[in-house]
PDB file of N, CA and C in Angstrom:
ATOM      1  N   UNK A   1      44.982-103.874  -6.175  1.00  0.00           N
ATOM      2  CA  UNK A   1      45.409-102.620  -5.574  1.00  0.00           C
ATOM      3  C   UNK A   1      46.046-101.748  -6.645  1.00  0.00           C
ATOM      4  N   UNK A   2      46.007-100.667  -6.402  1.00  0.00           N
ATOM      5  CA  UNK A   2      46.095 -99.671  -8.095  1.00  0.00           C
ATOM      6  C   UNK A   2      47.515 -99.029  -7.308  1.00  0.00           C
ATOM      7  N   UNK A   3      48.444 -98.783  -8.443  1.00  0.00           N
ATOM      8  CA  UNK A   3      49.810 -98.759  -7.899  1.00  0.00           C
ATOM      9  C   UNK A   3      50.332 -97.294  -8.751  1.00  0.00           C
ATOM     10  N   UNK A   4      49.439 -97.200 -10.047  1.00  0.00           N
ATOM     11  CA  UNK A   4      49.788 -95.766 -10.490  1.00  0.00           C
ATOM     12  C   UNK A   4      48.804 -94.466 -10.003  1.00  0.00           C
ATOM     13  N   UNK A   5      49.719 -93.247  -9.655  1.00  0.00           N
ATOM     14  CA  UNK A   5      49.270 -92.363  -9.819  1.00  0.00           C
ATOM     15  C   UNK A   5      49.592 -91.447  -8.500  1.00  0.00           C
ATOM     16  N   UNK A   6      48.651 -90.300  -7.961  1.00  0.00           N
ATOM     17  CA  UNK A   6      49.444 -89.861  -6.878  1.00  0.00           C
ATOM     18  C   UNK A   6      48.469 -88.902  -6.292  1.00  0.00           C
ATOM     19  N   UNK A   7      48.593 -87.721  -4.881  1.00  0.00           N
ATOM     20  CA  UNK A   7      47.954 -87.643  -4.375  1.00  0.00           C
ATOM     21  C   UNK A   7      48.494 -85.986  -4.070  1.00  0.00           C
ATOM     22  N   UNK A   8      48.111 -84.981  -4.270  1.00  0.00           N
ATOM     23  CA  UNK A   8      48.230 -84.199  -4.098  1.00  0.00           C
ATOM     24  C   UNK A   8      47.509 -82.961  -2.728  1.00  0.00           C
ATOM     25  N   UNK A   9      47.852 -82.542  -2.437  1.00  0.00           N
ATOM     26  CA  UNK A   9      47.026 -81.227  -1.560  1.00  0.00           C
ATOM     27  C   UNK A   9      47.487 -79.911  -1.808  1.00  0.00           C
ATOM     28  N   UNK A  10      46.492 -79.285  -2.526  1.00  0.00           N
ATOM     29  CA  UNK A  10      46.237 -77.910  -2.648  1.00  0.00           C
ATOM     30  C   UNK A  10      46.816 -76.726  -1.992  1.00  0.00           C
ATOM     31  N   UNK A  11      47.750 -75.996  -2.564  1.00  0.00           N
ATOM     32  CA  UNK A  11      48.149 -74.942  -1.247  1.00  0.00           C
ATOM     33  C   UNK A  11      47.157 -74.477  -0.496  1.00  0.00           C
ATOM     34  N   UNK A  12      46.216 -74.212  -1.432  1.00  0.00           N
ATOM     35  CA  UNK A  12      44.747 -73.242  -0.455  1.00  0.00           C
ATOM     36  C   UNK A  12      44.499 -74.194   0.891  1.00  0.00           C
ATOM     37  N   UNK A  13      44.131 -75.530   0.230  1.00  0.00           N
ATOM     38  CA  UNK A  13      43.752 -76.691   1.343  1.00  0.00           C
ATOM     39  C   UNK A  13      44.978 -76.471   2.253  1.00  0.00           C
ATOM     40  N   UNK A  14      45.947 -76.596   2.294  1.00  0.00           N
ATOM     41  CA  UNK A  14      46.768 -76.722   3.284  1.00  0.00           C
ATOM     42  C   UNK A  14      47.050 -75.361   4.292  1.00  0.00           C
ATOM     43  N   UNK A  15      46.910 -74.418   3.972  1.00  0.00           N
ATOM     44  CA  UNK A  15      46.927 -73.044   4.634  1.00  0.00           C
ATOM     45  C   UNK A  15      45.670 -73.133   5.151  1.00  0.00           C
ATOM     46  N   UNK A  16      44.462 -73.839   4.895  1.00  0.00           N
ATOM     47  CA  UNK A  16      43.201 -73.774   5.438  1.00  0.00           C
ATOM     48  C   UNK A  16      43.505 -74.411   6.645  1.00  0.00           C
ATOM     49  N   UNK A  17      44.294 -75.643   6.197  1.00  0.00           N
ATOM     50  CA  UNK A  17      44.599 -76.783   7.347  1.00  0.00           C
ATOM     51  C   UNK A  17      45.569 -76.319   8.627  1.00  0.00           C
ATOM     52  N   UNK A  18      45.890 -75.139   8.088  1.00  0.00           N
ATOM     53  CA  UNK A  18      47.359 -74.447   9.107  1.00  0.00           C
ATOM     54  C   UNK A  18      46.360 -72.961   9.630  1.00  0.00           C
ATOM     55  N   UNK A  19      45.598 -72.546   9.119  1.00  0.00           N
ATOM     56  CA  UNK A  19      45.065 -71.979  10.078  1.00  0.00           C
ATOM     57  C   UNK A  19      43.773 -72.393  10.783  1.00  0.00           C
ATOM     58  N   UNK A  20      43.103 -73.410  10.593  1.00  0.00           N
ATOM     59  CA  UNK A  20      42.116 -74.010  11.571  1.00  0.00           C
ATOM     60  C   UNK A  20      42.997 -74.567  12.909  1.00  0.00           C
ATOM     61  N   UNK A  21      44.062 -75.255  13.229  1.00  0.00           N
ATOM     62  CA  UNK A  21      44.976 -75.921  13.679  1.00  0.00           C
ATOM     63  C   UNK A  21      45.447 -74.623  14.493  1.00  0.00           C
ATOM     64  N   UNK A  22      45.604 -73.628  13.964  1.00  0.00           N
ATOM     65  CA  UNK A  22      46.269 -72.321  14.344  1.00  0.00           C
ATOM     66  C   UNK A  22      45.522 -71.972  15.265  1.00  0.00           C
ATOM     67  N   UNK A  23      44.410 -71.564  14.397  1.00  0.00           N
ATOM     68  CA  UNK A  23      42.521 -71.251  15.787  1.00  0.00           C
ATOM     69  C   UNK A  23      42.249 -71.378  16.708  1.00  0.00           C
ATOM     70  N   UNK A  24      42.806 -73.152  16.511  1.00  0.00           N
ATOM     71  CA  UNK A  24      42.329 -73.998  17.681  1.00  0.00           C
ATOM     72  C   UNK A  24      43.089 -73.733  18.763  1.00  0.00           C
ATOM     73  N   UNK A  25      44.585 -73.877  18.204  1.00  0.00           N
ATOM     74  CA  UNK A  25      45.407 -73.446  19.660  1.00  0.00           C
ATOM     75  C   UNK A  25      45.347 -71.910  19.975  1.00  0.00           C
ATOM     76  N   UNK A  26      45.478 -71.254  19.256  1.00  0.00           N
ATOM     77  CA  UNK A  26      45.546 -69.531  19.778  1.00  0.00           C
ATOM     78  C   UNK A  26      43.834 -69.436  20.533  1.00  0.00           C
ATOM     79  N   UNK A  27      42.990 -69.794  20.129  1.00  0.00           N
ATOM     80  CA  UNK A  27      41.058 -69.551  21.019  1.00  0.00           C
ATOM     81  C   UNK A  27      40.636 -68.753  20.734  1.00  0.00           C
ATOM     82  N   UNK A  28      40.836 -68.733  18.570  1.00  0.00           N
ATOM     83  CA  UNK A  28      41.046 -67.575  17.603  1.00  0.00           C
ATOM     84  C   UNK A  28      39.724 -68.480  16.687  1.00  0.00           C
ATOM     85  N   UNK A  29      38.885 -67.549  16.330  1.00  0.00           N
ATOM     86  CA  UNK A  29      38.156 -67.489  15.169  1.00  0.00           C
ATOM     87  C   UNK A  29      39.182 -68.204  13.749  1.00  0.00           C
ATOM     88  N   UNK A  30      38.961 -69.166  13.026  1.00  0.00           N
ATOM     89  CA  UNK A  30      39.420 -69.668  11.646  1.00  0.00           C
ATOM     90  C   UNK A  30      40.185 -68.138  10.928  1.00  0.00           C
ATOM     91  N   UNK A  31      38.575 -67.727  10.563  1.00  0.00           N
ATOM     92  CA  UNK A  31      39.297 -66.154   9.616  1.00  0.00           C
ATOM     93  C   UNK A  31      39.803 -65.440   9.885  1.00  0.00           C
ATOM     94  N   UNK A  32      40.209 -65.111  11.534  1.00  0.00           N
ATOM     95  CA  UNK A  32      40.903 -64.258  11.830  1.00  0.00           C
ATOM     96  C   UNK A  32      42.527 -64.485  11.729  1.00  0.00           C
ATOM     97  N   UNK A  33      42.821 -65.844  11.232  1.00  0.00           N
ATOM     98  CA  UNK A  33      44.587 -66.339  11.451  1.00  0.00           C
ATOM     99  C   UNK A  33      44.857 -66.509   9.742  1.00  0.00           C
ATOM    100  N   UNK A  34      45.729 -66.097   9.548  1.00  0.00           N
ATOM    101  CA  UNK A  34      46.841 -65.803   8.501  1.00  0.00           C
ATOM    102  C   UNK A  34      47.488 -66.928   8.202  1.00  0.00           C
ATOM    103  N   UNK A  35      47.767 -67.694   7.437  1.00  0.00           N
ATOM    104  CA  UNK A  35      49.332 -68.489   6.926  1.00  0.00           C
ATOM    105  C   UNK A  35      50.141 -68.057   5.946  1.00  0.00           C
ATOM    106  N   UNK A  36      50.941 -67.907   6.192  1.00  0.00           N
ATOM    107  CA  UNK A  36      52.679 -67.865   4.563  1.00  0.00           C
ATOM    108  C   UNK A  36      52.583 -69.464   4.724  1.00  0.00           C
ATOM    109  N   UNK A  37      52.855 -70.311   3.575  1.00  0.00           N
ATOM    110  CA  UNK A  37      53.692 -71.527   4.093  1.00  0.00           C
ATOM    111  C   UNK A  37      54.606 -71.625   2.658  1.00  0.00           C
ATOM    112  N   UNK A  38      56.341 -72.118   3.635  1.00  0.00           N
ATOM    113  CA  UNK A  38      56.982 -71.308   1.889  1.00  0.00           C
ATOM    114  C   UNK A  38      57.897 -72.777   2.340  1.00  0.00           C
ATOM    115  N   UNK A  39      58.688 -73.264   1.295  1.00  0.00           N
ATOM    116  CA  UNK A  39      59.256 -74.251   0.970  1.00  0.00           C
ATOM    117  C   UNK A  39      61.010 -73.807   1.670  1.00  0.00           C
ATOM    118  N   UNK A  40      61.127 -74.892   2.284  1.00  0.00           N
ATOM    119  CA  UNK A  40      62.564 -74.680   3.194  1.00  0.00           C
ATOM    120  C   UNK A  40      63.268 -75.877   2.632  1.00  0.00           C
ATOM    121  N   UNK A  41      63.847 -75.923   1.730  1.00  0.00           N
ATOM    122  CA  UNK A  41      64.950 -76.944   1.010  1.00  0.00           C
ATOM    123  C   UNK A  41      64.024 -78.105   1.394  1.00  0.00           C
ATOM    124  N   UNK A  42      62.833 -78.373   0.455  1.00  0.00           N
ATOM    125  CA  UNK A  42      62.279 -79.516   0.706  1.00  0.00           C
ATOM    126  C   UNK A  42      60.937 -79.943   1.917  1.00  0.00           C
ATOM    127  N   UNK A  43      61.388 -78.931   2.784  1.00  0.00           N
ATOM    128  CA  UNK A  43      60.372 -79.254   4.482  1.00  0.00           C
ATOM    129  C   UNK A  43      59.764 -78.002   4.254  1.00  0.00           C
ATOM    130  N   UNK A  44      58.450 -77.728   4.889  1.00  0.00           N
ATOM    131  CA  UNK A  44      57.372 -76.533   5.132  1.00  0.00           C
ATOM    132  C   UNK A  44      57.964 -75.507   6.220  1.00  0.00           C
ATOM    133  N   UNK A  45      57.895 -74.701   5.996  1.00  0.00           N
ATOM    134  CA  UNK A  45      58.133 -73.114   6.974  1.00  0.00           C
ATOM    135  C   UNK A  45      56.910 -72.727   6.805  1.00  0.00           C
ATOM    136  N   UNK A  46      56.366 -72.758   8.020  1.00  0.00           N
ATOM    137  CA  UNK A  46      54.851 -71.884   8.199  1.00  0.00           C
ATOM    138  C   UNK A  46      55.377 -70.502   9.439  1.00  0.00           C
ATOM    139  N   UNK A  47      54.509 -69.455   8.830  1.00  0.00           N
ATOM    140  CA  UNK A  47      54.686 -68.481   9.619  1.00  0.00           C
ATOM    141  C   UNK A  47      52.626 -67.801   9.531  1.00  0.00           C
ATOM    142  N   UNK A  48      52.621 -67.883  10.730  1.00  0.00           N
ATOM    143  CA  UNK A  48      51.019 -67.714  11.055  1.00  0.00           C
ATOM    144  C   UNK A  48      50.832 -66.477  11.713  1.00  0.00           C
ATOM    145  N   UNK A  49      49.991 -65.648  11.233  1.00  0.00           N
ATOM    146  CA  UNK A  49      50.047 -64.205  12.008  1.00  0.00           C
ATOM    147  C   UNK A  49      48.006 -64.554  12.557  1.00  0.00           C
ATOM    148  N   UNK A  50      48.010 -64.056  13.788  1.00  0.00           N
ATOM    149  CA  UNK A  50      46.919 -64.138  14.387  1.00  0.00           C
ATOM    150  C   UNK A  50      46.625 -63.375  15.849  1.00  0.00           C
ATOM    151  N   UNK A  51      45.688 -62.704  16.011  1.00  0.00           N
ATOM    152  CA  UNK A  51      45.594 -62.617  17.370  1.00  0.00           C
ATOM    153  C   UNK A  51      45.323 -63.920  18.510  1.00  0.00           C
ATOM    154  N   UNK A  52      45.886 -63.092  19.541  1.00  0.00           N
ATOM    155  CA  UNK A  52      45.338 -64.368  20.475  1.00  0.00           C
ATOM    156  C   UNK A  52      44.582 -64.132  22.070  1.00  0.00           C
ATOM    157  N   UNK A  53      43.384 -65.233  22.367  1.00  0.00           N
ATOM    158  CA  UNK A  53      42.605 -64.716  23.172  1.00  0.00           C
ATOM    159  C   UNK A  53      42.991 -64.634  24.303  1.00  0.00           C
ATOM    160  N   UNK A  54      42.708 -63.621  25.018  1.00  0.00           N
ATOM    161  CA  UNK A  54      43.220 -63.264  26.406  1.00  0.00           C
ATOM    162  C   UNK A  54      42.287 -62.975  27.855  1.00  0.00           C
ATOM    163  N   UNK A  55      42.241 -62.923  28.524  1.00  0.00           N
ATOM    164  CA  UNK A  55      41.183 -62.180  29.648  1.00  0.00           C
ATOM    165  C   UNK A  55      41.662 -60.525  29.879  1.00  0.00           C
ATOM    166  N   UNK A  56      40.630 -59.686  30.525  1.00  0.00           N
ATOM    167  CA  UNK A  56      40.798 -58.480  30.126  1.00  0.00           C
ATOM    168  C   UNK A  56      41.719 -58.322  31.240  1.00  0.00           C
ATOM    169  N   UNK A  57      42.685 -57.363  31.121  1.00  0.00           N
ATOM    170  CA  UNK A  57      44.254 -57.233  32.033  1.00  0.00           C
ATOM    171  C   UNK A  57      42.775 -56.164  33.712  1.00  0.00           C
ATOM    172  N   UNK A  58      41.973 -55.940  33.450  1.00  0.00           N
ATOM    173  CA  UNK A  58      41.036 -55.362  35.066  1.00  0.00           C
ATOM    174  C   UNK A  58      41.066 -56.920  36.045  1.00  0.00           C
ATOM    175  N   UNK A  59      40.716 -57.736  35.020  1.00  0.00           N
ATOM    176  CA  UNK A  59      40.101 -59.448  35.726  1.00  0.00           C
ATOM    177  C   UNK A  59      41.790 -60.120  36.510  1.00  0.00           C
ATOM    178  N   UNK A  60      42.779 -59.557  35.408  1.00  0.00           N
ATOM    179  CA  UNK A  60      44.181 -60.344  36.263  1.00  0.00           C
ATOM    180  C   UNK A  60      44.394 -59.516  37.248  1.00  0.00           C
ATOM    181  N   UNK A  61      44.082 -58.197  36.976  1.00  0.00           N
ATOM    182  CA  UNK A  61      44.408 -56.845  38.203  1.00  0.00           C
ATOM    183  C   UNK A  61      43.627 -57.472  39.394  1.00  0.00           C
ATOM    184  N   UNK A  62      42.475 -57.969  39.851  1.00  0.00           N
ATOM    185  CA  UNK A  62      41.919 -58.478  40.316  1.00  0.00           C
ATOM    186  C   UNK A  62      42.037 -59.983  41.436  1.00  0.00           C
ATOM    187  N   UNK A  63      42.941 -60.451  40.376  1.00  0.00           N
ATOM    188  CA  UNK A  63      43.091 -62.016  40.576  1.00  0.00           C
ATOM    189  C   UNK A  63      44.195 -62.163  39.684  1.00  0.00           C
ATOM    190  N   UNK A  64      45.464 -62.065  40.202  1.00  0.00           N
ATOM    191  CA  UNK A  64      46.637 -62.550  39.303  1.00  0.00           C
ATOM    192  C   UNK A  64      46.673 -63.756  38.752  1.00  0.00           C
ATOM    193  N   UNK A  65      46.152 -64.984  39.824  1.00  0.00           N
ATOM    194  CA  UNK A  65      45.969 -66.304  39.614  1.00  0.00           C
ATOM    195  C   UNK A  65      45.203 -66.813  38.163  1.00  0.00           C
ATOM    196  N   UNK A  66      44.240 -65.847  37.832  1.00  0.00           N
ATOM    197  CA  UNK A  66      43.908 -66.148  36.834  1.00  0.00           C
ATOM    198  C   UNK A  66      44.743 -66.656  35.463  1.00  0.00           C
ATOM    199  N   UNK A  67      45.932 -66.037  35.336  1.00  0.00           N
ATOM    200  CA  UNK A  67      46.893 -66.262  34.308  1.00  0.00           C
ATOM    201  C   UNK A  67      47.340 -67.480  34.246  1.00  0.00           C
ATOM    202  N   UNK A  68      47.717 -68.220  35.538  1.00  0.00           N
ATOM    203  CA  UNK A  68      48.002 -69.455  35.841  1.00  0.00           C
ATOM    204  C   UNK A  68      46.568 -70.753  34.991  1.00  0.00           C
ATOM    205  N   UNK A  69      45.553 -70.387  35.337  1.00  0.00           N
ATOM    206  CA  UNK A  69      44.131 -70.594  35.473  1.00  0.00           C
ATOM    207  C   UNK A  69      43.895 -70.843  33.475  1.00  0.00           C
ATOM    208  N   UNK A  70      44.510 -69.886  33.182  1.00  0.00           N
ATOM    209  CA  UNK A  70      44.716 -69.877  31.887  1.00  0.00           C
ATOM    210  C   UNK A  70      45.568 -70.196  30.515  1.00  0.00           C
ATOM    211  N   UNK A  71      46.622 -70.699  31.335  1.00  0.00           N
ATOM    212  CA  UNK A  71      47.476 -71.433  30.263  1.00  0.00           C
ATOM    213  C   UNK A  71      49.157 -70.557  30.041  1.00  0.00           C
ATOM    214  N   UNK A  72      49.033 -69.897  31.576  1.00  0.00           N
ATOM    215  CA  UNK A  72      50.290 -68.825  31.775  1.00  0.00           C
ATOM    216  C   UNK A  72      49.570 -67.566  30.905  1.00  0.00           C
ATOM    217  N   UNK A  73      51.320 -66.911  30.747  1.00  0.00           N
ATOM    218  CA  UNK A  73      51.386 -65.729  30.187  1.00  0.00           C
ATOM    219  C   UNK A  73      51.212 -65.821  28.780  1.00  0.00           C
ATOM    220  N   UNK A  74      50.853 -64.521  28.137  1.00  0.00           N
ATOM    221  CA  UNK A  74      50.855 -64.795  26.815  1.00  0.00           C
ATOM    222  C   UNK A  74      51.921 -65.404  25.700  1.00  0.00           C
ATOM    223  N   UNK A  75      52.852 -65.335  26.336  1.00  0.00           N
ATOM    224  CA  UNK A  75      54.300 -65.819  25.750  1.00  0.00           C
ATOM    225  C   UNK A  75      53.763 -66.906  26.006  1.00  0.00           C
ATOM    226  N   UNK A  76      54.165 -67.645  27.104  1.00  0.00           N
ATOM    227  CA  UNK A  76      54.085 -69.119  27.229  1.00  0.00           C
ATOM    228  C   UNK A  76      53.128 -69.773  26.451  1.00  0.00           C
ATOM    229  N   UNK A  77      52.144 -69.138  26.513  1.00  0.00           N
ATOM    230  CA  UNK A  77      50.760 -69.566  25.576  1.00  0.00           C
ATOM    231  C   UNK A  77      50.893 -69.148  24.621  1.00  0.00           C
ATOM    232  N   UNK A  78      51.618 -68.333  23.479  1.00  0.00           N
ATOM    233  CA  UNK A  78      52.238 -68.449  22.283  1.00  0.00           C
ATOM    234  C   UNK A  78      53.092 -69.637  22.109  1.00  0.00           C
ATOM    235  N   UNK A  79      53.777 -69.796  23.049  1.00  0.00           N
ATOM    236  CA  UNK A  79      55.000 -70.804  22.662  1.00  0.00           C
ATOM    237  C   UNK A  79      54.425 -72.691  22.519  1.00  0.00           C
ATOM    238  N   UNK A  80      53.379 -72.203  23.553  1.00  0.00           N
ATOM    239  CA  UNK A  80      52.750 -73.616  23.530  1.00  0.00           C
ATOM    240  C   UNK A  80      52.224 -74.049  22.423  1.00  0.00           C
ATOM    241  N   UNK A  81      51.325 -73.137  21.884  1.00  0.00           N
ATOM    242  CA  UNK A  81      50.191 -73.102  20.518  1.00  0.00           C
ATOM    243  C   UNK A  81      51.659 -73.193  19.217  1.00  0.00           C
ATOM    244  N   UNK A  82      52.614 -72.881  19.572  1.00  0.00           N
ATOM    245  CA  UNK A  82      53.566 -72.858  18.459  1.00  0.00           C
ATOM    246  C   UNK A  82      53.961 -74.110  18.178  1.00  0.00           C
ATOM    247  N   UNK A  83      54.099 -75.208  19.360  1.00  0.00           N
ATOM    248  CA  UNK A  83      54.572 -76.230  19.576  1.00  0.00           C
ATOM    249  C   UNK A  83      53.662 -76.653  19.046  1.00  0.00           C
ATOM    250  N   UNK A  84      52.336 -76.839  19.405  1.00  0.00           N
ATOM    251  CA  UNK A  84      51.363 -77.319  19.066  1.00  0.00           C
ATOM    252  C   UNK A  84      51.195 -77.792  17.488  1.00  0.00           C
ATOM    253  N   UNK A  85      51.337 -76.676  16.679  1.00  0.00           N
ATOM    254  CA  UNK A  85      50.651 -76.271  15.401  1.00  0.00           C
ATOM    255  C   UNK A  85      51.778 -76.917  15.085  1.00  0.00           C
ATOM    256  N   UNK A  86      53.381 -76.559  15.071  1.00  0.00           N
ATOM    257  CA  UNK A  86      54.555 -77.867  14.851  1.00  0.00           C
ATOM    258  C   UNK A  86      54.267 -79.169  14.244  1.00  0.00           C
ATOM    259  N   UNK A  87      53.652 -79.986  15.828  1.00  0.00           N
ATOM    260  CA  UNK A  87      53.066 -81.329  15.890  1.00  0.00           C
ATOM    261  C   UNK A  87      51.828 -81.361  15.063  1.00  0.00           C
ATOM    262  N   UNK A  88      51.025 -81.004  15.257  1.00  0.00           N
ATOM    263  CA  UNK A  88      49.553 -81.162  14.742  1.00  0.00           C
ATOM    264  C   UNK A  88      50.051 -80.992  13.129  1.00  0.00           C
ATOM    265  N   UNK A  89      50.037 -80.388  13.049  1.00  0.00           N
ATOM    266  CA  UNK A  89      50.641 -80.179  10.936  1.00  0.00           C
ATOM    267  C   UNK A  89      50.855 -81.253  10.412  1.00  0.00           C
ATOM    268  N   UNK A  90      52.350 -81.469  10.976  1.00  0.00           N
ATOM    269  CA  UNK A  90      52.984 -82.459  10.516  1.00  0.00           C
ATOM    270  C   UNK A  90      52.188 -83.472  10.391  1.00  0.00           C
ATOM    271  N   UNK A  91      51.790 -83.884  11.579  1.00  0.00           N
ATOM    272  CA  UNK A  91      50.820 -85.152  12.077  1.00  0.00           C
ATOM    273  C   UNK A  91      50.116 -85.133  10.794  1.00  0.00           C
ATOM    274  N   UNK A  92      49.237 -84.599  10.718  1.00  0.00           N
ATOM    275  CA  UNK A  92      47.731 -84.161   9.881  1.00  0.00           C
ATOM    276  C   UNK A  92      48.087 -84.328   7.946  1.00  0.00           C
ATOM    277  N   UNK A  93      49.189 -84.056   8.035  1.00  0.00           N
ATOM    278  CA  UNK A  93      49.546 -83.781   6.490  1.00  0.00           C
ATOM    279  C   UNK A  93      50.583 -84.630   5.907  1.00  0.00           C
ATOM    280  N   UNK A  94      51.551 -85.262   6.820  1.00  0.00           N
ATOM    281  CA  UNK A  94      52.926 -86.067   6.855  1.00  0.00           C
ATOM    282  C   UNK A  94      53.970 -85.324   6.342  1.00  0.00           C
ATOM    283  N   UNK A  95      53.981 -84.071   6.552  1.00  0.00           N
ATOM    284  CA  UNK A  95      54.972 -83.427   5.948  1.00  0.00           C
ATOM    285  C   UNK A  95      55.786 -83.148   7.176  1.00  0.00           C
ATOM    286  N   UNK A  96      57.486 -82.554   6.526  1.00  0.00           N
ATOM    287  CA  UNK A  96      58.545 -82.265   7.879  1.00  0.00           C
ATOM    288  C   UNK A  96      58.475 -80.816   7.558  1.00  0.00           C
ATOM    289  N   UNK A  97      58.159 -80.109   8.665  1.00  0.00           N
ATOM    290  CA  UNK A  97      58.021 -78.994   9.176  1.00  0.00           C
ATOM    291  C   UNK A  97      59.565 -78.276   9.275  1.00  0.00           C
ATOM    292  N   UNK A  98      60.042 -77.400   8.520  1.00  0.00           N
ATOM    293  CA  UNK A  98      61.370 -76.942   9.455  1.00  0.00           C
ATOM    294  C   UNK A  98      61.548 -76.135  10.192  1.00  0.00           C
ATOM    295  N   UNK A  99      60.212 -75.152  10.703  1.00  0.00           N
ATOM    296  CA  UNK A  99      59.836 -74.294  11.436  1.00  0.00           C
ATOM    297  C   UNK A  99      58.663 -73.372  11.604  1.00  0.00           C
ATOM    298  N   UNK A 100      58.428 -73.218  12.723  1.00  0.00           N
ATOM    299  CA  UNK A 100      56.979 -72.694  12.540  1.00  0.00           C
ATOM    300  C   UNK A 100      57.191 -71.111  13.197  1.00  0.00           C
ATOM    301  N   UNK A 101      56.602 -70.213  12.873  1.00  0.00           N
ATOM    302  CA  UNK A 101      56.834 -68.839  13.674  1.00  0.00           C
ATOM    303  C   UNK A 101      55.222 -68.146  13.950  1.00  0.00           C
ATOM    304  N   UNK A 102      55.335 -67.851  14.902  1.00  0.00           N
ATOM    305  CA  UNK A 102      53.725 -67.672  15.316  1.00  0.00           C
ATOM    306  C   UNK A 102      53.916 -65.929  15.642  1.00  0.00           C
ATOM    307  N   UNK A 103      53.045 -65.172  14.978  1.00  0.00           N
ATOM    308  CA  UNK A 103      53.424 -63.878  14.586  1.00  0.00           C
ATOM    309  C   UNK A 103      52.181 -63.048  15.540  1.00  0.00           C
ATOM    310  N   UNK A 104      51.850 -62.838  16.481  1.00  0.00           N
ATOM    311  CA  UNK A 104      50.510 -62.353  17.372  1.00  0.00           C
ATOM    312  C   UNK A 104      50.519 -60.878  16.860  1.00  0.00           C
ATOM    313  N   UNK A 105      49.159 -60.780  16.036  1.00  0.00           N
ATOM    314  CA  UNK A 105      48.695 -59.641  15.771  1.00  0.00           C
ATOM    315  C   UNK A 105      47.871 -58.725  16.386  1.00  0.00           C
ATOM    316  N   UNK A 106      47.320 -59.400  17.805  1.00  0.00           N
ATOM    317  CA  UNK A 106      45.766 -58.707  18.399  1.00  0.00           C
ATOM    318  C   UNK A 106      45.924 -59.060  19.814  1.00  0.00           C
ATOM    319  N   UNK A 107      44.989 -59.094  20.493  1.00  0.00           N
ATOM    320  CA  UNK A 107      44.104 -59.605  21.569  1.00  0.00           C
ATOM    321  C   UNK A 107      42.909 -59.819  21.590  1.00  0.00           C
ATOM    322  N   UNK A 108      42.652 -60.661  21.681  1.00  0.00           N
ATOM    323  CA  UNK A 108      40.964 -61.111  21.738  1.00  0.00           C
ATOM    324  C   UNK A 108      40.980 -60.988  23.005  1.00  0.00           C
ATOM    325  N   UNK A 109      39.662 -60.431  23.494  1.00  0.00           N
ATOM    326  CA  UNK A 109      39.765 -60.227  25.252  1.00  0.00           C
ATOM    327  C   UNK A 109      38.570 -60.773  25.281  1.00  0.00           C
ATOM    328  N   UNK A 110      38.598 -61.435  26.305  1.00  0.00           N
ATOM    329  CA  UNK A 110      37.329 -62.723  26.468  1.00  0.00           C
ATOM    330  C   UNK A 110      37.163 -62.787  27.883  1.00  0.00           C
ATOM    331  N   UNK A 111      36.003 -63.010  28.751  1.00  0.00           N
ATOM    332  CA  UNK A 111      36.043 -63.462  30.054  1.00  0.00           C
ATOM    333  C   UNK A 111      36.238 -64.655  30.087  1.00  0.00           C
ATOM    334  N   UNK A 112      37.081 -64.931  31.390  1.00  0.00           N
ATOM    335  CA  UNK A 112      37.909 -66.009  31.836  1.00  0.00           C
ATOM    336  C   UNK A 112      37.536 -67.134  31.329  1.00  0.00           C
ATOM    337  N   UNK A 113      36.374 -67.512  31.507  1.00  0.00           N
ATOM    338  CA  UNK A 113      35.423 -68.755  31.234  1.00  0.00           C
ATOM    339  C   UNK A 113      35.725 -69.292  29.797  1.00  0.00           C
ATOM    340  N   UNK A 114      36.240 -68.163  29.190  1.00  0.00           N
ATOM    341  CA  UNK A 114      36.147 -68.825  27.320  1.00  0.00           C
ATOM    342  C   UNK A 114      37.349 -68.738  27.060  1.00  0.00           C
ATOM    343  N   UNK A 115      38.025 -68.357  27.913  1.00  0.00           N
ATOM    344  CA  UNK A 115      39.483 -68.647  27.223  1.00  0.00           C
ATOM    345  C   UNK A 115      40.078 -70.042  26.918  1.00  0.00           C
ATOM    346  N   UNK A 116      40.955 -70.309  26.326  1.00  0.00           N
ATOM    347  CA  UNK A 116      41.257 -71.489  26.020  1.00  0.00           C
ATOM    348  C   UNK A 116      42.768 -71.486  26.596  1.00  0.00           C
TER     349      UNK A 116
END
């Protein structure tokens, strides 16, 4: 078993890794999400700017229920995907996270069916 040497990951790689992760929870295109990730006395601070997908506000006018249907309000479903990307990171990379800030730049407006 080989005992010297060491293992690195790429900032690029890792901002790749923080916005695919990002994507997934916001129901965002890869290229459309942003990462900063800046060094917090040792632990990662990610701050992710992205839009996030929504149904068009005629379809909730319609059917309020839909929001429910969808993962709440957009807050809540920011806050969730925030939590998310938190856990998943860390998980994925073994690093301690000291905070994550999820920065919503857009709306993706999608019918109901594709929202995430």
């Amino acid at each position: 078993m080989l005992k010297n040497g060491r293992t690195t990951v790429s900032t690029r790689a890792l901002n790749r890794l923080v916005c695919a992760v990002a994507a997934d929870a916001l129901g965002v295109d890869p290229s459309a999400v942003g990462a900063e990730i800046t060094d917090d006395q040792g632990n990662l601070a990610l701050t992710v700017s992205a839009p996030i997908r929504v149904v068009a506000l005629t379809r909730v006018h319609r059917d309020p229920s839909v929001v429910t249907r969808i993962g709440g309000t957009i807050l809540e479903r920011a806050e969730h995907a925030r939590q998310h990307i938190h856990y998943r990171v860390g998980e994925l990379t073994g690093s301690t996270l000291s905070r994550v800030t999820v920065r919503l730049t857009g709306a993706d407006i999608r019918p109901e069916g594709r929202v995430r």
